[in-house]
C-alpha atoms as a PDB file:
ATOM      1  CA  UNK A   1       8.943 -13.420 -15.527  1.00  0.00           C
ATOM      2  CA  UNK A   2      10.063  -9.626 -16.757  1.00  0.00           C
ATOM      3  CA  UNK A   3       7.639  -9.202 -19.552  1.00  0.00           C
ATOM      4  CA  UNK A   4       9.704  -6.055 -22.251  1.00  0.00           C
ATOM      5  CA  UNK A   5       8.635  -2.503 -21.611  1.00  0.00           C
ATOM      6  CA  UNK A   6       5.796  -3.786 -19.101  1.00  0.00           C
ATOM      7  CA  UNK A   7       5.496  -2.122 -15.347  1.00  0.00           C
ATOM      8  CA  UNK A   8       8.392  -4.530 -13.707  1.00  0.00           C
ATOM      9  CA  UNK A   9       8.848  -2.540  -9.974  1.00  0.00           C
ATOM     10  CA  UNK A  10       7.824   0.398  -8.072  1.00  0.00           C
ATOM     11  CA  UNK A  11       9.276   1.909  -5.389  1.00  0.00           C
ATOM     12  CA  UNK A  12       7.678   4.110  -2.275  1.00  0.00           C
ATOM     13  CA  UNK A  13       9.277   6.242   0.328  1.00  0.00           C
ATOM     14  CA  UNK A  14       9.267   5.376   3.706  1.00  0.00           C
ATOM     15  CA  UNK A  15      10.847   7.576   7.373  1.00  0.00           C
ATOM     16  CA  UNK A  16      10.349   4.638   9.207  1.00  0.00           C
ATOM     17  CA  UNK A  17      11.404   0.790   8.119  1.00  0.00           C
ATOM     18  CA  UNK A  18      10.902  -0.791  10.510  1.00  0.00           C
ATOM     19  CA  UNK A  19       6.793   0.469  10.880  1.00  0.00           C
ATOM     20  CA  UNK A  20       6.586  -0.010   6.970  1.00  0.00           C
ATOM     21  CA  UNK A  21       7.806  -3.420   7.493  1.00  0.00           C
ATOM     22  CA  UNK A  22       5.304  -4.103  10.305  1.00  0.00           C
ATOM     23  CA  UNK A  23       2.491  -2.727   8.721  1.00  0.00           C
ATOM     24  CA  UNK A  24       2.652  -4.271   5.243  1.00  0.00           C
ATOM     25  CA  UNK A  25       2.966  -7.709   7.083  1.00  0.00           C
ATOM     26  CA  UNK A  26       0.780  -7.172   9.508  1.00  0.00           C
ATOM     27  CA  UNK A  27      -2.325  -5.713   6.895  1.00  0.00           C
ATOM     28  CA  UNK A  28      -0.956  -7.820   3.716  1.00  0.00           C
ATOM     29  CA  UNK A  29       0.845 -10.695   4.759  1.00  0.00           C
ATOM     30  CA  UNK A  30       3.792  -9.183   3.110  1.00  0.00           C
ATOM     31  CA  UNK A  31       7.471 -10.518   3.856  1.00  0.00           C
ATOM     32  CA  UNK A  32      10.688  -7.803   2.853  1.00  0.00           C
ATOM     33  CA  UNK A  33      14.535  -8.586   2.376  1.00  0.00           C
ATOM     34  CA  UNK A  34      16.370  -5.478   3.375  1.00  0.00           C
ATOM     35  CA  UNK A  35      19.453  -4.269   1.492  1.00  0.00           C
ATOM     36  CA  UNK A  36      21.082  -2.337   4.287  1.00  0.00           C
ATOM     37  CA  UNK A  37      19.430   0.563   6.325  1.00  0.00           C
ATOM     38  CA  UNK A  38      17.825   2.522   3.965  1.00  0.00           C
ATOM     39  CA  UNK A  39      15.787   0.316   1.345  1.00  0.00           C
ATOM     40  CA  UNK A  40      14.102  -2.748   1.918  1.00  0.00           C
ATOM     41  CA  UNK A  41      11.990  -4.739  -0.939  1.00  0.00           C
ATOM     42  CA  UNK A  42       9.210  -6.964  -1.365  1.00  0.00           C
ATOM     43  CA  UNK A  43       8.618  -9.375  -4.108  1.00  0.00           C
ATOM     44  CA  UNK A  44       5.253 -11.429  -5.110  1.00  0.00           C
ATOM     45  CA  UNK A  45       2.731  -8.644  -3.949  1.00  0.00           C
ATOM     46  CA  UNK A  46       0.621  -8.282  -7.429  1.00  0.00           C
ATOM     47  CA  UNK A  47       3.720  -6.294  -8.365  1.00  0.00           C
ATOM     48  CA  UNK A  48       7.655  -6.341  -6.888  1.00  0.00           C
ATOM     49  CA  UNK A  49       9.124  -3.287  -5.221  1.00  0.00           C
ATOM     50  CA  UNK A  50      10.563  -1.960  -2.247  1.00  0.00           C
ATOM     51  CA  UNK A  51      10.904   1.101   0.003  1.00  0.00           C
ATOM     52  CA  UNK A  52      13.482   4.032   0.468  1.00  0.00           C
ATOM     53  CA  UNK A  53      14.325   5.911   3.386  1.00  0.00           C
ATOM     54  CA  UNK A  54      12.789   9.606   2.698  1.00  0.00           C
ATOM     55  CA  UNK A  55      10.819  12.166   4.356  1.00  0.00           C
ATOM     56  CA  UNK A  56       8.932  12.818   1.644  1.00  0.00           C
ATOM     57  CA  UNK A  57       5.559  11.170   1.026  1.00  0.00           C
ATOM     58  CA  UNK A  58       3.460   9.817  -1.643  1.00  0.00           C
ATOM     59  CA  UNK A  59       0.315  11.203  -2.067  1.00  0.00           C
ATOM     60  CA  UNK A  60      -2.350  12.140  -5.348  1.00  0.00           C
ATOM     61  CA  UNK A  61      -2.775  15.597  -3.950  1.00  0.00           C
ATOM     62  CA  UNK A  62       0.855  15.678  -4.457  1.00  0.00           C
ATOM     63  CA  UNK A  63       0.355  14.278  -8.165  1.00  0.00           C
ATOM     64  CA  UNK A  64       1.589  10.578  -7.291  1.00  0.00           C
ATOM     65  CA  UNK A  65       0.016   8.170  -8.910  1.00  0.00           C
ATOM     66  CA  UNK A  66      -2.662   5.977  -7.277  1.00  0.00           C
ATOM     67  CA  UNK A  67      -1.787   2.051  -5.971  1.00  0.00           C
ATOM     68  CA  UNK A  68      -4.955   0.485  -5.650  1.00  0.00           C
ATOM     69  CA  UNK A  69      -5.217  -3.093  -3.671  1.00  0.00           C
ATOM     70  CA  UNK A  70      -8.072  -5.531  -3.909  1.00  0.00           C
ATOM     71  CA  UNK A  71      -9.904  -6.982  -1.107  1.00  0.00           C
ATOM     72  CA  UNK A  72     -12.951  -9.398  -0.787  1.00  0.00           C
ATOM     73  CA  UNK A  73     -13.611  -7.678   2.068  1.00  0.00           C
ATOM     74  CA  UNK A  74     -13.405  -3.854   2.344  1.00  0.00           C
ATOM     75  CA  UNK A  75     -14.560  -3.156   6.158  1.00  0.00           C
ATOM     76  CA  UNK A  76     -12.541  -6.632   7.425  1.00  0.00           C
ATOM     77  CA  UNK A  77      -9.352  -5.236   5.387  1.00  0.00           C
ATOM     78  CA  UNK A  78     -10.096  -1.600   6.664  1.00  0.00           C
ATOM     79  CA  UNK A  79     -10.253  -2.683  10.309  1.00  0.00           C
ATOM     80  CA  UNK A  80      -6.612  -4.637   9.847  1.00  0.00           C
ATOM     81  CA  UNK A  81      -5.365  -1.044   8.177  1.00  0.00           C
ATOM     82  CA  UNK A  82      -6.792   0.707  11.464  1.00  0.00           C
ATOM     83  CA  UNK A  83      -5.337  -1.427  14.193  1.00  0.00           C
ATOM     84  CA  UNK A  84      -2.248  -1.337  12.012  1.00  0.00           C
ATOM     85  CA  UNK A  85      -1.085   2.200  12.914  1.00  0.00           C
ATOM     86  CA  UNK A  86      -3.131   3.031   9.277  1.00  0.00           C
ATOM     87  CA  UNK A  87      -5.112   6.098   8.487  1.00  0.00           C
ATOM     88  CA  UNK A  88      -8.555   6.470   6.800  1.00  0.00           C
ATOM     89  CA  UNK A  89      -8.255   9.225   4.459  1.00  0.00           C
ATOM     90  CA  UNK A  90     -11.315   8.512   2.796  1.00  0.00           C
ATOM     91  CA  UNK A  91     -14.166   6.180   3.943  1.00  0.00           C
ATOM     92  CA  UNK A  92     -15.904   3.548   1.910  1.00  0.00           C
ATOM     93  CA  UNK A  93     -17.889   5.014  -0.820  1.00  0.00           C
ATOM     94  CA  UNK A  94     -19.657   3.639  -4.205  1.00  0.00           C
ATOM     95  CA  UNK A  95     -18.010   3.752  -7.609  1.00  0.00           C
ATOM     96  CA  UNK A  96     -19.467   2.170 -10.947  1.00  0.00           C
ATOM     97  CA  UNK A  97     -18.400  -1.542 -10.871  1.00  0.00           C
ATOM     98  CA  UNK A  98     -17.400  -1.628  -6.984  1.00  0.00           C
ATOM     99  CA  UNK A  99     -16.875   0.323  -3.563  1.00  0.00           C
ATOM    100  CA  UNK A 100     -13.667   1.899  -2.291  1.00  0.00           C
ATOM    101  CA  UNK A 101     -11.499   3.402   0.507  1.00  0.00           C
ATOM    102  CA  UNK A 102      -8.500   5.011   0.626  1.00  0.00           C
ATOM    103  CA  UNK A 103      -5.664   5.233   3.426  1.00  0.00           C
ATOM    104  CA  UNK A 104      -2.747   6.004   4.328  1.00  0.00           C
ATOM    105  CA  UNK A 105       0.322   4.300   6.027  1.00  0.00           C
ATOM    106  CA  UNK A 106       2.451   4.962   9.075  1.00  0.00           C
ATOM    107  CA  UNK A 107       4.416   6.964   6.320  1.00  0.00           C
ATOM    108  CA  UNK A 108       1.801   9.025   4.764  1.00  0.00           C
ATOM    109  CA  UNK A 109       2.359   7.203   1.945  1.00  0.00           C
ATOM    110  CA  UNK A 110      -1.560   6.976   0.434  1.00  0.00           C
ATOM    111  CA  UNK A 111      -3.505   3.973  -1.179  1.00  0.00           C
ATOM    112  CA  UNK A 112      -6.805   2.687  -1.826  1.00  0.00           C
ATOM    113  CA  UNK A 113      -8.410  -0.583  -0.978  1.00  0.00           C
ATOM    114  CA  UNK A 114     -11.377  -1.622  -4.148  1.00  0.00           C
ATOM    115  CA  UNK A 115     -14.025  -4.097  -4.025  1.00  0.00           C
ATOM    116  CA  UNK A 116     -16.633  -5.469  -6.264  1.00  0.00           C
ATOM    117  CA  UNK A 117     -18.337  -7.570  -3.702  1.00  0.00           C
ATOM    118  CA  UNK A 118     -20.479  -6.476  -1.120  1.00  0.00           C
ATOM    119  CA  UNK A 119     -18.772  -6.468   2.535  1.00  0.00           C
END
């Protein structure tokens, strides 16, 4: 349900569909609905949004802003990112209340996996 003046959609870049699309499944069991060549979206993922054909990427040394995913299992969902065509941009370290990694996609596109269990 849209909930007024709460965070409704967000949207990433992406050069390559058709590798977003596969890696997003393949890593998070995602599924996407394309509206024509350059945008496909995704809906029931913790949030809805989508993806837009650009070169450019999105990255916090850039200033974007951070999306952070959560896992029960950091080094099981950090192997799926690796064999996905995914990059380790930095490895698992300790934070108060949990461990972390980030990566980033076959875009460049960066993220961070979080965990407050202990695998």
């Amino acid at each position: 349900m849209n909930k007024h003046e709460k965070i409704n959609y967000v949207e990433f870049p992406a050069k390559d569909m058709e590798a977003t699309k596969e890696f997003f499944s393949t890593v998070f069991g995602w599924s996407f609905i394309d509206y024509g060549p350059e945008y496909t979206a995704f809906s029931n993922e913790g949030i809805d949004g989508g993806f837009f054909k650009s070169n450019l990427t999105a990255t916090t040394d850039k200033g974007s802003a951070l999306i952070i995913f959560y896992s029960e299992s950091l080094t099981k969902t950090q192997s799926k990112i690796e064999h996905s065509r995914g990059s380790i941009t930095k490895p698992i370290f300790s934070f108060p209340g949990g461990r972390r990694f980030h990566f980033s996609d076959p875009n460049g596109n960066e993220f961070a996996v979080w965990s407050d269990v202990d695998t």
